[in-house]
Protein backbone atom coordinates (compact mmCIF):
# COMPACT_ATOMS: atom_id res chain seq x y z
CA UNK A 1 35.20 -72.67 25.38
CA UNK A 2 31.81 -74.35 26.38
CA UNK A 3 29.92 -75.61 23.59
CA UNK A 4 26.98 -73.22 24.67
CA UNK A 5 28.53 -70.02 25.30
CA UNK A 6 29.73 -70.33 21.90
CA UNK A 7 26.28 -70.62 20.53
CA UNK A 8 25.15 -67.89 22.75
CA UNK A 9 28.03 -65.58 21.39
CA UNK A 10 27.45 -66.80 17.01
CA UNK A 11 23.86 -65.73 17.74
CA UNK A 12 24.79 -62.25 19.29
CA UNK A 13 27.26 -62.27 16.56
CA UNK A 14 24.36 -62.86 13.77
CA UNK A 15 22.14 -60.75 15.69
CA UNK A 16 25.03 -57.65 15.59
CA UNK A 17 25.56 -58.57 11.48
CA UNK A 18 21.90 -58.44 10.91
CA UNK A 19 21.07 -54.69 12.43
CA UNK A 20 24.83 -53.88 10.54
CA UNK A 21 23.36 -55.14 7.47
CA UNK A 22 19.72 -53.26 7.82
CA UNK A 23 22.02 -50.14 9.01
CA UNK A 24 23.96 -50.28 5.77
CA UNK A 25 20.64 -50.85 3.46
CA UNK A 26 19.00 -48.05 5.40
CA UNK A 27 22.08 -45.76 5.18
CA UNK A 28 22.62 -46.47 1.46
CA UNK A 29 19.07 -45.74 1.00
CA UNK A 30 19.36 -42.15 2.76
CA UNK A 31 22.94 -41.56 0.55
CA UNK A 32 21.21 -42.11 -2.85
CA UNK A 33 18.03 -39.99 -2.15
CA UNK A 34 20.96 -37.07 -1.00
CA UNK A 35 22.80 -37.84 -4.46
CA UNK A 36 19.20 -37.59 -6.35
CA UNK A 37 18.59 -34.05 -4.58
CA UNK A 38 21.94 -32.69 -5.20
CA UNK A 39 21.78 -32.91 -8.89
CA UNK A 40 18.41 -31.81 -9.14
CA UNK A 41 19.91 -28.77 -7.47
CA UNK A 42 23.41 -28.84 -9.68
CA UNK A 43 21.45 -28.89 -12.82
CA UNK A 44 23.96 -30.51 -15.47
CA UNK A 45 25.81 -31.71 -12.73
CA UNK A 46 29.08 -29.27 -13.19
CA UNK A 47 27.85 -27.31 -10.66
CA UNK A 48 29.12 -27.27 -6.99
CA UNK A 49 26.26 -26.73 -3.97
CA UNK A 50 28.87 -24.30 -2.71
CA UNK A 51 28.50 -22.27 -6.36
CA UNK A 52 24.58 -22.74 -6.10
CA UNK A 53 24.06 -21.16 -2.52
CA UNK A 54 26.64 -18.27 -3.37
CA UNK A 55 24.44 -18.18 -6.59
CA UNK A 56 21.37 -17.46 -4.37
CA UNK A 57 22.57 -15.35 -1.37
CA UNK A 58 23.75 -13.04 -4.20
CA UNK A 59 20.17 -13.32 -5.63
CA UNK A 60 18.96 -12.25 -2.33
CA UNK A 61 20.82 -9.47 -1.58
CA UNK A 62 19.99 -7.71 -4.58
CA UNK A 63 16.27 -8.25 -4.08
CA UNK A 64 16.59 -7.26 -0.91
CA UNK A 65 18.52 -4.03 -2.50
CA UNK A 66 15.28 -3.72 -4.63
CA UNK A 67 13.02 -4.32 -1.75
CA UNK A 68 14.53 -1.12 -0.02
CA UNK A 69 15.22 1.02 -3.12
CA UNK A 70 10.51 0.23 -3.81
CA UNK A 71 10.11 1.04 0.18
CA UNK A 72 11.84 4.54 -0.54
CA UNK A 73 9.95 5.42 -3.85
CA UNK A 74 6.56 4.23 -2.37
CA UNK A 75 7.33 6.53 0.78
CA UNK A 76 8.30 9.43 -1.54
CA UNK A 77 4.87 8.38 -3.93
CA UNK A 78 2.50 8.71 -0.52
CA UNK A 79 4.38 12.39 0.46
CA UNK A 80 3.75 13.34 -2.87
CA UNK A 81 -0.46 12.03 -2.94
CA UNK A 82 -0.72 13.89 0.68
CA UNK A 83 0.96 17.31 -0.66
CA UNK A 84 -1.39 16.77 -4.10
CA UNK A 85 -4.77 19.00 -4.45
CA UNK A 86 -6.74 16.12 -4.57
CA UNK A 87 -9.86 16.48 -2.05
CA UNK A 88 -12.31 18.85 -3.96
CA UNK A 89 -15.57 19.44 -2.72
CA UNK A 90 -18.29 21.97 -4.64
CA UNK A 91 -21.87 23.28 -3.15
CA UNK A 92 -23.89 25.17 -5.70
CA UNK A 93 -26.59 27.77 -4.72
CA UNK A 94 -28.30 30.13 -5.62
CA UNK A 95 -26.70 33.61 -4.80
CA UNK A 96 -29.64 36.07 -5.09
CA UNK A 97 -33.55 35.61 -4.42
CA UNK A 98 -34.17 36.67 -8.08
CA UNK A 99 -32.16 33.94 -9.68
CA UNK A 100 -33.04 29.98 -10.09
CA UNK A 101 -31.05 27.50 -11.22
CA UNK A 102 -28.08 27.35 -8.51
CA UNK A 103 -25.34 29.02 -11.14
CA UNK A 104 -23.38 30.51 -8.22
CA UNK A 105 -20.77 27.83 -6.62
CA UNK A 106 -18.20 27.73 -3.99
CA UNK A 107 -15.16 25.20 -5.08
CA UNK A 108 -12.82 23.90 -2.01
CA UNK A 109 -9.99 22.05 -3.57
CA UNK A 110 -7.57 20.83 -1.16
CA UNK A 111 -4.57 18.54 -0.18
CA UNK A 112 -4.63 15.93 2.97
CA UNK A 113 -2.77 19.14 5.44
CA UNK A 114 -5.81 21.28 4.37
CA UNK A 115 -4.05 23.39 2.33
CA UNK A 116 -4.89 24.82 -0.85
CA UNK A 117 -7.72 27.06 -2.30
CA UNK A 118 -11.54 28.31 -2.63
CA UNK A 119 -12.99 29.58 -5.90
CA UNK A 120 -15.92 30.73 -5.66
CA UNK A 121 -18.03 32.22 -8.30
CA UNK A 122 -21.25 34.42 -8.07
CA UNK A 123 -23.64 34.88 -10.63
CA UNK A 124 -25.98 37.63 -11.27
CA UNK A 125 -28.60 38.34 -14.12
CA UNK A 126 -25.53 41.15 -15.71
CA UNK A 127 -22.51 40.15 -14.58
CA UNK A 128 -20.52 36.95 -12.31
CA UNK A 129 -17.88 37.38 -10.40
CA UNK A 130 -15.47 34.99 -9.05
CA UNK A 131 -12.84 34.93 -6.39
CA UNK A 132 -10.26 32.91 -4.55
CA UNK A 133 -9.42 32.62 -1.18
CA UNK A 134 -6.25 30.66 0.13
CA UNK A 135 -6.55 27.51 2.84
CA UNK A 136 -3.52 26.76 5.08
CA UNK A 137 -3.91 24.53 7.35
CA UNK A 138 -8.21 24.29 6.77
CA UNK A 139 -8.08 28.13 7.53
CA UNK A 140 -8.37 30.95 5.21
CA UNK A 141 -7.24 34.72 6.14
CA UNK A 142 -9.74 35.92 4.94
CA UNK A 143 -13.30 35.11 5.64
CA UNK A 144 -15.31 32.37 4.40
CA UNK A 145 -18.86 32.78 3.34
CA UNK A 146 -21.27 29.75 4.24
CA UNK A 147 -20.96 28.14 1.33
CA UNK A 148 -17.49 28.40 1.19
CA UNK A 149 -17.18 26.82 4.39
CA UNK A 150 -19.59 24.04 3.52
CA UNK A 151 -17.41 23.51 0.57
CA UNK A 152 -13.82 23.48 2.43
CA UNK A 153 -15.48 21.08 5.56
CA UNK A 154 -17.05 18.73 3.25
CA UNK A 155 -13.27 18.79 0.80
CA UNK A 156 -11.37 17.89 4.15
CA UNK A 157 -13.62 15.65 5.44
CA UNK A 158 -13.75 13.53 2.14
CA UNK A 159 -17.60 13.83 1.95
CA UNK A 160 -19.70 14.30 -1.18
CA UNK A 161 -17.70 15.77 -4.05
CA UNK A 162 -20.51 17.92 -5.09
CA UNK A 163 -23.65 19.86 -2.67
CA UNK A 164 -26.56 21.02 -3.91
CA UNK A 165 -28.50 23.61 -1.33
CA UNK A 166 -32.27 22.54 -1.51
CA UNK A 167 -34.62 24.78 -3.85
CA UNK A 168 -36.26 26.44 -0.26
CA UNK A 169 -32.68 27.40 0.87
CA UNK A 170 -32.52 31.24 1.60
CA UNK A 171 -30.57 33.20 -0.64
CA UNK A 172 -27.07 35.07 0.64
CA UNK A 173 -27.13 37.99 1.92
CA UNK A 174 -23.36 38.63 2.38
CA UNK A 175 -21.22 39.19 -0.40
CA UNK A 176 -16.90 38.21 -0.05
């Protein structure tokens, strides 16, 4: 061979070892940050990655487990709020012309369906008398006096847990 085309071929040859070599460096480089990872994740370094990601797909299926088992009681939890007699509205008034001081009172106590009960209670200068009328479905069977109305819209509605009828407010007539 020519004297030049075998200096043309040692410097593709050098040229070849040189990108080898910085292949190699760059390669060994990527190994040993793998090696550094791998027992940060095997701990004490007895422990396989196979053993660690079984470890945590097992860890993950039981929260997952959990997850569902929460979703179920927190469903059963908001059934249970909507069925409870929690929306309770009260107007006080006075019943009769001759008597200040707003003693009577119509109570609507109610879950979020609109079902449960009015008490209402009527007080005179010798006697009070109360009674109670049941709500299905916001409805009574029986009928509702104004106040007792007042009461039951403003429990279902979520609006002011207690009424006061102004001082100027006629007195009932009507007695349930």
């Amino acid at each position: 061979m020519e004297e030049p085309t075998l200096s043309a071929v040692a410097i593709g040859a050098a040229v070849v070892a040189v990108v080898s070599l910085a292949l190699a460096v760059g390669a060994q480089l990527r190994l040993a940050r793998i090696r550094r990872d791998f027992r940060a994740l095997a701990g004490d370094g007895t422990t396989d990655i196979a053993r660690v990601a079984a470890t945590q797909n097992h860890r993950i299926d039981r929260i997952g487990a959990e997850v569902s088992r929460l979703r179920e009681q927190v469903s059963a939890a908001e059934e249970d709020v909507q069925q409870s007699l929690r929306n309770v509205a009260v107007v006080r008034y006075d019943a009769f012309g001759d008597m200040g001081g707003r003693l009577s009172f119509s109570a609507a106590i109610v879950d979020d369906f609109g079902d449960g009960i009015v008490i209402s209670s009527i007080h005179a200068r010798s006697e009070s008398r109360t009674y109670a009328k049941g709500i299905v479905s916001g409805r009574s069977s029986i009928t509702l006096s104004p106040e007792e109305q007042q009461a039951l819209a403003a429990a279902t509605k979520g609006e002011p847990r207690s009424i006061t009828q102004p001082l100027g407010a006629p007195p009932r007539k009507d007695r349930s």
